[in-house]
Protein backbone atom coordinates (compact mmCIF):
# COMPACT_ATOMS: atom_id res chain seq x y z
CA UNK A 1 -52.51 -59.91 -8.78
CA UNK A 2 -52.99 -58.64 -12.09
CA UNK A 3 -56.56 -59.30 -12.27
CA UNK A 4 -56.78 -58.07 -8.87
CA UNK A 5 -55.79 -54.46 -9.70
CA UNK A 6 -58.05 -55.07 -13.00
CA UNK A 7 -60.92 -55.30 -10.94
CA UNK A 8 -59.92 -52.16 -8.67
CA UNK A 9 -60.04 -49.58 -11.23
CA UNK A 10 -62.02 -46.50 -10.90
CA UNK A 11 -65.73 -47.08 -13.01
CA UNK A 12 -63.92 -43.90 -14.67
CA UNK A 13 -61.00 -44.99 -15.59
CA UNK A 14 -62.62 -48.26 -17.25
CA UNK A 15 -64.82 -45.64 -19.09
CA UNK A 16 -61.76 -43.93 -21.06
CA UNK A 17 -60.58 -47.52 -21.45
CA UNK A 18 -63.23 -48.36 -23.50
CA UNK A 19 -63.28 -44.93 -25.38
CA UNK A 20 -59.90 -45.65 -26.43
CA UNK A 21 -60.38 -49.11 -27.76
CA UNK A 22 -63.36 -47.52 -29.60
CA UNK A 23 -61.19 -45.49 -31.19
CA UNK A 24 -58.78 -47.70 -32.27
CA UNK A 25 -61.27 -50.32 -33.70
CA UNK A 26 -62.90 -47.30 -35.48
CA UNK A 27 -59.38 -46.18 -37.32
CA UNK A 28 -58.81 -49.81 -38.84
CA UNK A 29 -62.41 -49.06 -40.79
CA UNK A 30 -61.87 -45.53 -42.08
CA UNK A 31 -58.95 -46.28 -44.27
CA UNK A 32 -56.58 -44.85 -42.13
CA UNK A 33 -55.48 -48.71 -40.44
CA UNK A 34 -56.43 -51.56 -39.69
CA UNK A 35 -56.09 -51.94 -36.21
CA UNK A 36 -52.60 -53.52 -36.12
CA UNK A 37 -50.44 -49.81 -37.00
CA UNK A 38 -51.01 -50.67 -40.63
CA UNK A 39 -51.97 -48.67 -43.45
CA UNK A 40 -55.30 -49.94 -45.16
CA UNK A 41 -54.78 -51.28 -48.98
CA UNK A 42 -56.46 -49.59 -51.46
CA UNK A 43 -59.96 -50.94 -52.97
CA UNK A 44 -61.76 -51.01 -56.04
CA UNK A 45 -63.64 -52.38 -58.56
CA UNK A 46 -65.44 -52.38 -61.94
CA UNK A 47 -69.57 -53.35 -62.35
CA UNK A 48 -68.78 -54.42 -66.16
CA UNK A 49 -71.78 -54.32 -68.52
CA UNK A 50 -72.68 -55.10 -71.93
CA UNK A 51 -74.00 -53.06 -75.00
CA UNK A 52 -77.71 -53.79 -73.94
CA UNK A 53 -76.98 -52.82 -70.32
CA UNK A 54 -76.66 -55.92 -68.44
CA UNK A 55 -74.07 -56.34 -65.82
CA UNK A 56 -72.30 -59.16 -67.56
CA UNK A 57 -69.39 -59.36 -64.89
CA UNK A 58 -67.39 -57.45 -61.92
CA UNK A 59 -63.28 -56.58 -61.43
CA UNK A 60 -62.07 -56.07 -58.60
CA UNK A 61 -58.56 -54.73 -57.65
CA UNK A 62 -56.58 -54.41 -54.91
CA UNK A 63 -53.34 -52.59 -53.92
CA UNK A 64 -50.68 -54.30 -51.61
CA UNK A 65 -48.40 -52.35 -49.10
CA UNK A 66 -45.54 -53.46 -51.98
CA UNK A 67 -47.63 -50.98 -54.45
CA UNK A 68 -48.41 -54.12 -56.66
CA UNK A 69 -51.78 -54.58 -57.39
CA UNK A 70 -54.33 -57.81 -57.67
CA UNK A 71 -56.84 -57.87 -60.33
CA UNK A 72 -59.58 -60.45 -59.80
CA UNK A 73 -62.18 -60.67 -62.53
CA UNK A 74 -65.40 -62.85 -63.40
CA UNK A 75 -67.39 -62.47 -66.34
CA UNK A 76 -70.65 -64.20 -68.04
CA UNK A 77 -72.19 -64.47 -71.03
CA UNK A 78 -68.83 -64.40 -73.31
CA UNK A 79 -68.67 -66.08 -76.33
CA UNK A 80 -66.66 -69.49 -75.58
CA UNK A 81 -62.44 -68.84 -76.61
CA UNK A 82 -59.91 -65.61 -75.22
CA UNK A 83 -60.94 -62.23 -75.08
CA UNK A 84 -58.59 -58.98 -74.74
CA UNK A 85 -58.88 -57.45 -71.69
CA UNK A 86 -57.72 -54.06 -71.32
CA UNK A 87 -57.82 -50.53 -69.09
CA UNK A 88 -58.90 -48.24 -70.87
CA UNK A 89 -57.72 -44.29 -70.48
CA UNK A 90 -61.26 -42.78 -69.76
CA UNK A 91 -63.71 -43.91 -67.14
CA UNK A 92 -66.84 -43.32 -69.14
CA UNK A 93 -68.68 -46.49 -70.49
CA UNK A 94 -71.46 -45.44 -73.28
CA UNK A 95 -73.14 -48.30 -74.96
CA UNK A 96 -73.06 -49.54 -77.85
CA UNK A 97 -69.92 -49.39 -78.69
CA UNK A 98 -67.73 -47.69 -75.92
CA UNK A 99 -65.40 -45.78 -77.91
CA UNK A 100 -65.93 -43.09 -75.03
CA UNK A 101 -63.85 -44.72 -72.52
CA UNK A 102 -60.80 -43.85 -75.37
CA UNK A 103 -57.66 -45.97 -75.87
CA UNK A 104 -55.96 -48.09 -73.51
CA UNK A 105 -54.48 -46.65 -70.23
CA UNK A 106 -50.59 -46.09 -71.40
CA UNK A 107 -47.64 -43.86 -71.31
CA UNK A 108 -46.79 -41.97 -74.60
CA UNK A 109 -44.09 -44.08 -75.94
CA UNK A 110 -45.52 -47.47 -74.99
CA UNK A 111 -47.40 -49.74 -77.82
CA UNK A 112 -49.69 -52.42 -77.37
CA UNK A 113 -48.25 -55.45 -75.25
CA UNK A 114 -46.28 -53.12 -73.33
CA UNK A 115 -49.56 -50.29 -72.59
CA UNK A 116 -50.17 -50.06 -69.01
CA UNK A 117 -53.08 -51.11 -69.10
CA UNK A 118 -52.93 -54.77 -71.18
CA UNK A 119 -54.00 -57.28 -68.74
CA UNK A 120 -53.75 -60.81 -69.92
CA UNK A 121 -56.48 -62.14 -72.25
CA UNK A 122 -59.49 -63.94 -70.58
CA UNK A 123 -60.51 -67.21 -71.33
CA UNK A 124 -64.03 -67.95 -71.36
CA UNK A 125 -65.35 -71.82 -71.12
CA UNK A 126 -68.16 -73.12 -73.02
CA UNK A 127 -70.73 -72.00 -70.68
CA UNK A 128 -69.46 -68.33 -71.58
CA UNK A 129 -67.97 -67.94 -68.26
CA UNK A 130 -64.54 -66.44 -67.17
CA UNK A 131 -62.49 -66.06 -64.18
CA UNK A 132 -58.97 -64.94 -63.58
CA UNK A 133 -56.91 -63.34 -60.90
CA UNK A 134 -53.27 -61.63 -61.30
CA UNK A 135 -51.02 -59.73 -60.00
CA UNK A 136 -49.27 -56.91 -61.91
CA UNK A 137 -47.32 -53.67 -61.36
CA UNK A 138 -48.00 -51.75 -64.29
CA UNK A 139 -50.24 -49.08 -62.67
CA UNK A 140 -50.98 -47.96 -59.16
CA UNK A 141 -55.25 -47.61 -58.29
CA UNK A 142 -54.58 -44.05 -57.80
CA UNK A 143 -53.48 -43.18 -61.45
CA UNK A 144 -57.25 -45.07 -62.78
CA UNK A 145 -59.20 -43.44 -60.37
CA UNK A 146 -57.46 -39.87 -61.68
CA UNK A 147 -58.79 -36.76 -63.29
CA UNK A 148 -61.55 -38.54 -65.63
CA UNK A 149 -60.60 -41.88 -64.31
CA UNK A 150 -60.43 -45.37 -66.27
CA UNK A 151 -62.49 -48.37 -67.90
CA UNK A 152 -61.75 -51.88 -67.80
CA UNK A 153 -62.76 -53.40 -71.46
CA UNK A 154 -63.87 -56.97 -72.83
CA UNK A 155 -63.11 -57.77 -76.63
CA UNK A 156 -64.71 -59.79 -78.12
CA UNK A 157 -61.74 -60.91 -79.94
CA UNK A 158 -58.74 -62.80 -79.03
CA UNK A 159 -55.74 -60.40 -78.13
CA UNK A 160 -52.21 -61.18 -79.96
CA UNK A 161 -50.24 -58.61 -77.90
CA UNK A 162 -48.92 -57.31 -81.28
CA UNK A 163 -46.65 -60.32 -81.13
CA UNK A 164 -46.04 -60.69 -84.50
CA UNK A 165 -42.74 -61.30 -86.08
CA UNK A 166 -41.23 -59.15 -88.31
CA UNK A 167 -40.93 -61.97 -90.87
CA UNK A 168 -44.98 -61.97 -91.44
CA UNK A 169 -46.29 -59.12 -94.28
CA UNK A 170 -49.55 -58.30 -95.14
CA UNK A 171 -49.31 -55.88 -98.39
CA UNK A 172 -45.62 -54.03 -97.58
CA UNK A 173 -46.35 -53.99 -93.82
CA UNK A 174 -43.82 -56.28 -92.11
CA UNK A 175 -44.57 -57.49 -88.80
CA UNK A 176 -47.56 -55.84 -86.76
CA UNK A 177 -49.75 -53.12 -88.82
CA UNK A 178 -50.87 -49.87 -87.22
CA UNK A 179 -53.71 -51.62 -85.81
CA UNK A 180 -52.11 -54.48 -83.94
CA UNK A 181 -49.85 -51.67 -82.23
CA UNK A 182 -53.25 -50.33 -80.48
CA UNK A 183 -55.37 -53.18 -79.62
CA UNK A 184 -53.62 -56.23 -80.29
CA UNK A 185 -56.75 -57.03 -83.31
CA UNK A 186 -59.16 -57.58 -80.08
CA UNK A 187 -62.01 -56.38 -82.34
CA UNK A 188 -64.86 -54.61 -80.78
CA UNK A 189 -65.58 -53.96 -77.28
CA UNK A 190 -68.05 -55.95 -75.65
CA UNK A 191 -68.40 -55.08 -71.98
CA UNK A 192 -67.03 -51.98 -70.12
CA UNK A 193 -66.73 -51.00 -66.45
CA UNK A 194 -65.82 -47.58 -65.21
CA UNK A 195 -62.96 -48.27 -62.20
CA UNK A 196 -64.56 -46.51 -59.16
CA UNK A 197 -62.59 -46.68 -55.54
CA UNK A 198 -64.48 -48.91 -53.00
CA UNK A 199 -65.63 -47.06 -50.37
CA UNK A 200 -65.22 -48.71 -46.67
């Protein structure tokens, strides 16, 4: 019977049928759904590149509808061992060196292991290759993509999380120097990607 009926509708009522599932197919691609009453996650990523240019690796990140937010990462041409990986507070990459994309992403009174931006360190195999994928709470994609946004940062050192016990001195300094507080002693920056929202 149902099918029946189906078949008996006016060629104009079929016609705003369609419409409407137009329009609801449309609204899970605009950012504003995805088809099932849900709201869309927030997108985007990071094109990282090198001193020289070359787009050595890509980040992308993801918000969930619990606010937390998945980092995926892969990277090339790394020297083999860890490397700190890090937002960083400015979303301006300027080779060589990338001092313009500033410190790391943080709140005033956080130091380094707690900033809001230290990711965990990347690990890069002997074929200078590195992949990773988290999961962390620390920031929401709307605070990066901000005012003058955010960088995501390769060292080319390891990263120690200034976790270093108070019984280690160096001169009088007990337990992490100035330095370690900022960067964890990740050295210089090697590759840096300004955090951009994806566009659907």
């Amino acid at each position: 019977m149902r099918r029946r009926i189906a078949y008996l509708l006016p060629a104009a009522a079929l016609t705003v049928l369609g419409l409407a599932l137009v329009a609801t197919a449309q609204s899970g691609s605009n950012g504003k759904g995805n088809g099932n009453g849900k709201r869309a996650r927030t997108v985007a990523h990071a094109s990282l590149k090198s001193s020289d240019g070359r787009t050595v690796g890509k980040v992308r990140l993801r918000e969930r509808r619990n606010g937390k937010v998945v980092v995926m990462v892969r990277a090339r041409g790394l020297q083999p061992g860890f490397h700190g990986f890090h937002v960083h507070e400015k979303g301006l990459c300027e080779p060589p060196a990338f001092t313009s994309a500033g410190g790391h992403h943080k709140q005033a009174d956080q130091t380094h292991g707690g900033h809001a931006g230290d990711l965990p360190p990347l690990l890069a195999t002997g074929d200078g290759k590195a992949r990773a994928a988290f999961v962390t709470d620390f920031f929401k994609i709307s605070e990066l993509v901000a005012e003058d946004g955010s960088a995501i940062m390769i060292h080319a050192g390891r990263d120690n999380l200034a976790n270093i016990p108070s019984r280690y001195t160096s001169g009088t300094t007990t337990g992490p120097d100035e330095e370690t507080l900022k960067t964890g002693d990740s050295g210089s920056r090697s590759a840096c990607g300004v955090v951009e929202r994806k566009r659907r």
